[in-house]
Protein backbone atom coordinates (compact mmCIF):
# COMPACT_ATOMS: atom_id res chain seq x y z
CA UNK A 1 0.00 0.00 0.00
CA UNK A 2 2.87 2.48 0.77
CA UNK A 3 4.26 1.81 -2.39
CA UNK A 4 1.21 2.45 -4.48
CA UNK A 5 0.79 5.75 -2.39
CA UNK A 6 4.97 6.43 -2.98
CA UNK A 7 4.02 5.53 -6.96
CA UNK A 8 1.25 7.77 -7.01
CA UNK A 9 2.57 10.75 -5.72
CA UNK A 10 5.62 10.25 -8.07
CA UNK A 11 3.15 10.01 -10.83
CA UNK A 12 0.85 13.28 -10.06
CA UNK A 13 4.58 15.36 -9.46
CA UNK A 14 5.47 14.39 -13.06
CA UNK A 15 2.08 15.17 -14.59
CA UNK A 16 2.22 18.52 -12.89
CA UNK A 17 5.67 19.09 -14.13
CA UNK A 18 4.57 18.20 -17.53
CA UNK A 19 1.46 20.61 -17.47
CA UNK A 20 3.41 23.33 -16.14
CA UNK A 21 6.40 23.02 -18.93
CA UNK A 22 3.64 22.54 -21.38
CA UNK A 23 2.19 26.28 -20.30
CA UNK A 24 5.61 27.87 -20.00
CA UNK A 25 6.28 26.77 -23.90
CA UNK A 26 2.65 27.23 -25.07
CA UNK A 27 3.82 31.16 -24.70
CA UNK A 28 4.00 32.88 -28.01
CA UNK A 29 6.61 35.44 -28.57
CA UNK A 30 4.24 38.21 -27.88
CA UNK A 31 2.50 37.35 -25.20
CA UNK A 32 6.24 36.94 -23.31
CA UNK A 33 6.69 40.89 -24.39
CA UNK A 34 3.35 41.56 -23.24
CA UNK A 35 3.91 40.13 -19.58
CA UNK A 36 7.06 41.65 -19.44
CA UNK A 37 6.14 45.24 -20.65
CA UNK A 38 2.97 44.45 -17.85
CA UNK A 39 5.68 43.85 -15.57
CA UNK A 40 7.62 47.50 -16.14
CA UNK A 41 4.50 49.63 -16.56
CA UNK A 42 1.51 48.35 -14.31
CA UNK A 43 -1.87 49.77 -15.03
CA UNK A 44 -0.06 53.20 -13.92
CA UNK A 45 2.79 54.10 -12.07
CA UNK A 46 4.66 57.45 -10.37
CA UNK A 47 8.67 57.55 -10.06
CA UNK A 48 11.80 59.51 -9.90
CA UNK A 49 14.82 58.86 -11.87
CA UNK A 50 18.39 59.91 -12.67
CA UNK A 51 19.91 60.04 -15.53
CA UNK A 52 23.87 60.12 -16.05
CA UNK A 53 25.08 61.15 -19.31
CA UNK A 54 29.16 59.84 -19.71
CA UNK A 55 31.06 61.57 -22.02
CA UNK A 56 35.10 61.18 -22.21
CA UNK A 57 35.51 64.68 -20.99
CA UNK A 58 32.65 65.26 -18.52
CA UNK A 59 29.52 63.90 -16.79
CA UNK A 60 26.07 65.51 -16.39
CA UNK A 61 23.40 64.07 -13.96
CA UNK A 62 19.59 64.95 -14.74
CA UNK A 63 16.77 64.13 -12.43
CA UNK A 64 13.29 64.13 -13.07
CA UNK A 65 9.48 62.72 -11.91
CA UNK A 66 7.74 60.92 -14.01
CA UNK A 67 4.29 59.57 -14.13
CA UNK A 68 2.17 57.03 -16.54
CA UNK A 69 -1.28 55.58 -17.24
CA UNK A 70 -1.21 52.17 -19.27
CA UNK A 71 0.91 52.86 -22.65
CA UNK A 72 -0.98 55.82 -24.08
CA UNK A 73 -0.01 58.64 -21.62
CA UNK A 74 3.35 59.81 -20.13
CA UNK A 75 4.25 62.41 -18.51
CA UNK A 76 7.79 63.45 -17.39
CA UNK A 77 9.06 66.47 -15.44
CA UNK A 78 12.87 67.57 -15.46
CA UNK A 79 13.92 68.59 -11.42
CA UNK A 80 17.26 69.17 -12.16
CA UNK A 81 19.68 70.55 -13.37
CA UNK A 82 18.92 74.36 -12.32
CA UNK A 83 19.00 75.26 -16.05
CA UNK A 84 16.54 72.45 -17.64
CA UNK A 85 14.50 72.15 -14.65
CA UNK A 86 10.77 72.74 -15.10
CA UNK A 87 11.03 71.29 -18.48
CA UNK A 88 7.58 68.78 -19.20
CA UNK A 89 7.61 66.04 -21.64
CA UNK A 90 3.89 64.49 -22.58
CA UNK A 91 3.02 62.00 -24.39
CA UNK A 92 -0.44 61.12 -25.47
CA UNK A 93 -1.43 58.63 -27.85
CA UNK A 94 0.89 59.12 -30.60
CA UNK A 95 1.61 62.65 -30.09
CA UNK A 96 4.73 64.19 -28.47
CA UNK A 97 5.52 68.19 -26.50
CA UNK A 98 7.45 69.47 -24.50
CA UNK A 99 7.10 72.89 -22.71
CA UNK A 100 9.77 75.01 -22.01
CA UNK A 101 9.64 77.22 -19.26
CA UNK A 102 12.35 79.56 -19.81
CA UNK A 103 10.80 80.72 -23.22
CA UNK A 104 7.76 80.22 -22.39
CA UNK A 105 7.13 78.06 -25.39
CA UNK A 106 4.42 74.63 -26.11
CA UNK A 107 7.19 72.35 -28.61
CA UNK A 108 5.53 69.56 -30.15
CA UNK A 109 8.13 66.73 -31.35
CA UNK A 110 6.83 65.54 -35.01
CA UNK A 111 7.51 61.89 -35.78
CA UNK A 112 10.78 62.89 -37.59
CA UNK A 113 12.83 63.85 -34.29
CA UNK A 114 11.57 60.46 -32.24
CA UNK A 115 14.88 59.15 -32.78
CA UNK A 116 17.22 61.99 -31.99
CA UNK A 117 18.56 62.18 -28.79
CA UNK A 118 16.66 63.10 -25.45
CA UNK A 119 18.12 66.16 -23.64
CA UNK A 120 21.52 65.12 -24.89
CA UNK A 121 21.74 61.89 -24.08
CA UNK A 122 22.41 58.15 -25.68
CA UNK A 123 18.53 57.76 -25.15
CA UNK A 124 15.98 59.07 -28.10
CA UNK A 125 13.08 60.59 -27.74
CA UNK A 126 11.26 57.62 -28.33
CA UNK A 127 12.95 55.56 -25.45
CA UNK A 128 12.32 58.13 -22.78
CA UNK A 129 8.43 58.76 -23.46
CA UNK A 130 7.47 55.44 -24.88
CA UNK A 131 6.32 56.26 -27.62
CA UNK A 132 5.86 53.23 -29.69
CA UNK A 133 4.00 50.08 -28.39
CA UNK A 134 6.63 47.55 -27.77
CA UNK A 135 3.71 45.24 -28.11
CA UNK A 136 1.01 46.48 -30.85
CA UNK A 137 4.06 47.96 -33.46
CA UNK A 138 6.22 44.78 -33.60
CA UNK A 139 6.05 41.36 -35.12
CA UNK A 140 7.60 39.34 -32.51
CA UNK A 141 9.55 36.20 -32.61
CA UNK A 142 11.80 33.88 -30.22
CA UNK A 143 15.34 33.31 -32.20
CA UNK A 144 16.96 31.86 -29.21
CA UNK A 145 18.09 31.81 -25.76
CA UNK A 146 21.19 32.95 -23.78
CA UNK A 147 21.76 32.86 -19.62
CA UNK A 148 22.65 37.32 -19.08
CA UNK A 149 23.63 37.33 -15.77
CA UNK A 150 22.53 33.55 -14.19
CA UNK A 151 18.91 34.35 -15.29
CA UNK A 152 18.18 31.73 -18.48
CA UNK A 153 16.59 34.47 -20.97
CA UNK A 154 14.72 34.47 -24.18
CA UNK A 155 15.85 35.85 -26.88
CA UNK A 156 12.95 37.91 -29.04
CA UNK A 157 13.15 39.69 -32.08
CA UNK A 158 11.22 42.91 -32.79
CA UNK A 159 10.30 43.55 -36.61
CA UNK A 160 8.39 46.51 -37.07
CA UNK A 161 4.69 45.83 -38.76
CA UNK A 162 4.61 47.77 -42.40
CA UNK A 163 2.42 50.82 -40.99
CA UNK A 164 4.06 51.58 -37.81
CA UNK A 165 5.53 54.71 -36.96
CA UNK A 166 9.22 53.25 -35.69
CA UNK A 167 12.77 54.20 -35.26
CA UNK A 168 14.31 51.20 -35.48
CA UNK A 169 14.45 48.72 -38.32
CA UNK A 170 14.87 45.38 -35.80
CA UNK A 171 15.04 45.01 -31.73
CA UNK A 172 16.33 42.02 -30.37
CA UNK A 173 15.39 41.67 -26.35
CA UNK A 174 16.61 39.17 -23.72
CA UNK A 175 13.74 38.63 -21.44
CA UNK A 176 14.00 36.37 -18.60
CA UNK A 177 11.61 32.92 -18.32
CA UNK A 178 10.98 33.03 -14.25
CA UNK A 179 9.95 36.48 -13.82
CA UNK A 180 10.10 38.33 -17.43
CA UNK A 181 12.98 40.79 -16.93
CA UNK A 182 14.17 42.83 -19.70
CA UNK A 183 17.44 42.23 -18.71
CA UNK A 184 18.97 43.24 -22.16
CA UNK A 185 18.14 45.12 -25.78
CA UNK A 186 19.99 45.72 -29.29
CA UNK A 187 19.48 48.06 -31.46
CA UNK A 188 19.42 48.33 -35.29
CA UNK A 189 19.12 51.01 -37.66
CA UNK A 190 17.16 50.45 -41.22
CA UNK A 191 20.41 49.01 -42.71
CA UNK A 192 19.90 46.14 -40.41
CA UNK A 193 23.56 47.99 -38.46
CA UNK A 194 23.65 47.82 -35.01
CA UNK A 195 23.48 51.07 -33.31
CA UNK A 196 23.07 50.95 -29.23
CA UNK A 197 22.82 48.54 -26.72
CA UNK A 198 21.14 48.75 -23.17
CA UNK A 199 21.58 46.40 -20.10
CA UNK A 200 19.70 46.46 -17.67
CA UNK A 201 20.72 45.24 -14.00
CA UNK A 202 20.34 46.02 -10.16
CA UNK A 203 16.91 43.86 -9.69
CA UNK A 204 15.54 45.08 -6.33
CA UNK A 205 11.87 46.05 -5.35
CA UNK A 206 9.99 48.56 -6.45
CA UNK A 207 6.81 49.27 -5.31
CA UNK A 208 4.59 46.20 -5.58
CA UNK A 209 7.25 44.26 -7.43
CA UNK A 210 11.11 43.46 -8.40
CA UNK A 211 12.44 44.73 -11.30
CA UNK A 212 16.00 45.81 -13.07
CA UNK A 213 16.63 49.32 -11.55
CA UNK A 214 19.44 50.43 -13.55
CA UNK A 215 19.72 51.04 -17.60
CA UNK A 216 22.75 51.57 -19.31
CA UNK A 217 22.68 52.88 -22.47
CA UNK A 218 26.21 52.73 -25.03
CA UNK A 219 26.12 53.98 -28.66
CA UNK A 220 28.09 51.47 -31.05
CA UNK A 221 29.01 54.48 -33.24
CA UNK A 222 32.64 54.15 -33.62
CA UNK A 223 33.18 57.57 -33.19
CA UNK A 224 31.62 57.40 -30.01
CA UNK A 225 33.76 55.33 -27.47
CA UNK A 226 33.65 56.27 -23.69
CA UNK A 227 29.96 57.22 -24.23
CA UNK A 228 26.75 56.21 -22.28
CA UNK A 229 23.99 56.82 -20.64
CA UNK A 230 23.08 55.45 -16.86
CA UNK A 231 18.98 55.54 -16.30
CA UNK A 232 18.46 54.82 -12.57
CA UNK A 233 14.74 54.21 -10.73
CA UNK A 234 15.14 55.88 -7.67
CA UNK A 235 11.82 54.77 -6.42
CA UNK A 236 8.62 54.06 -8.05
CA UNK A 237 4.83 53.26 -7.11
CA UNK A 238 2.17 51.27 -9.72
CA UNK A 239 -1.63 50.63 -10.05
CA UNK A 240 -1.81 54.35 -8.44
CA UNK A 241 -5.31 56.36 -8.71
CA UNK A 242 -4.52 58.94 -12.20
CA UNK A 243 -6.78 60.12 -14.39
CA UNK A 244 -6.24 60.56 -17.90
CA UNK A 245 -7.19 64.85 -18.15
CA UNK A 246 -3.70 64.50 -15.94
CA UNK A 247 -2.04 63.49 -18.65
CA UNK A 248 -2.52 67.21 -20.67
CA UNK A 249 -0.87 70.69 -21.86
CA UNK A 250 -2.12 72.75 -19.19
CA UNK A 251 -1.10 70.53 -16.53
CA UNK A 252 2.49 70.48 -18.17
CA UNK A 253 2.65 74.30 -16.86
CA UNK A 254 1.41 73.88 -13.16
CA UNK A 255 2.60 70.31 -12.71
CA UNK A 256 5.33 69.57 -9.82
């Protein structure tokens, strides 16, 4: 009798080993992006950051708030330094301003500058206010797998759908299996060249949940060595109570 009951349990842990493998691989390529982008964003979140631009000859540190509601709306607001603070960044939908302050001035960003650089950094414009769905602009598409830093990673390639608004021509992302961290990214321009690379590390909580709270940034232009660009979470908060009329020009002059 005890080893019937020794068999059986032997038998149900291998069944439930199969059905859970079974799940884990039944995950498309998109749906991994989807949890993970889930994972960063939450139905809405608040944070501060800092961002450290390298450069061979000198170092500049930027701070900034920043708030979000799903992927449509994003809002950020500079703190630091003295002379870009009070600088706003919105994004709604697929539109893109900034307000400047010291000029008194409403800038909207048209589609054409997405992919220069954000406040003179190795970022774009397009990394810093998400503006294109990682999820909804990309064909997706596991090419392999690779352990970055002891966590066993897929490897997903980004191909941009015919009518999307893009910068890049192809992404390729190393997500983690276990808990879907975005723990690296390449890349490449229209000529299929590679032209940055971010890594992300420093997994420690935030808010509700862990996640990577450090970006580095490096250009692979060749005339660019000793540059990059560090992106640290100082704290954050998700799932918090923000409406969308939040997310608007006239707040960008009163918000703080």
């Amino acid at each position: 009798m005890k080893r019937n009951l020794i068999a059986y349990i032997g038998l149900a842990c291998f069944l439930l080993m199969i059905a859970t493998t079974g799940t884990t691989q039944s995950l498309t390529a998109t749906e991994i992006v989807r949890r993970a982008q889930d994972k960063v964003n939450g139905l809405s979140s608040k944070g501060t950051l800092k961002m450290t631009i390298v450069r061979p000859e000198w170092t500049r540190e930027v701070t900034m708030k920043s708030w979000s509601l799903g992927s449509d709306f994003y809002m950020i607001y500079i703190t630091s330094p003295a002379k870009d603070a009070g600088q706003v960044f919105l994004k709604r939908y697929n539109d893109m301003w900034n307000w400047m302050p010291s000029i008194n001035r409403m800038i909207k960003i048209p589609p054409s500058m997405m992919g220069q650089s954000w406040m003179g950094s190795d970022f774009t414009n397009d990394d810093l206010v998400k503006m294109n769905s990682m999820v909804d602009d990309y064909y997706h598409k596991i090419t392999g797998s690779e352990v970055i830093d002891g966590y066993d990673c897929y490897i997903i390639e980004f191909i941009p759908k015919p009518d999307a608004a893009v910068v890049w021509g192809k992404i390729l992302v190393w997500i983690s299996r276990e808990d879907y961290y975005e723990l690296q990214a390449e890349y490449y321009d229209e000529d299929d060249a590679l032209a940055s690379s971010m890594k992300a590390s420093d997994i420690r909580q935030m808010g509700d949940r862990m996640l990577p709270s450090r970006m580095v940034m490096i250009p692979w232009d060749t005339e660019k060595e000793g540059y990059e660009t560090r992106l640290e979470m100082m704290d954050t908060q998700f799932n918090i109570k923000i409406e969308e009329d939040f997310f608007s020009q006239q707040n960008m002059k009163t918000v703080r």
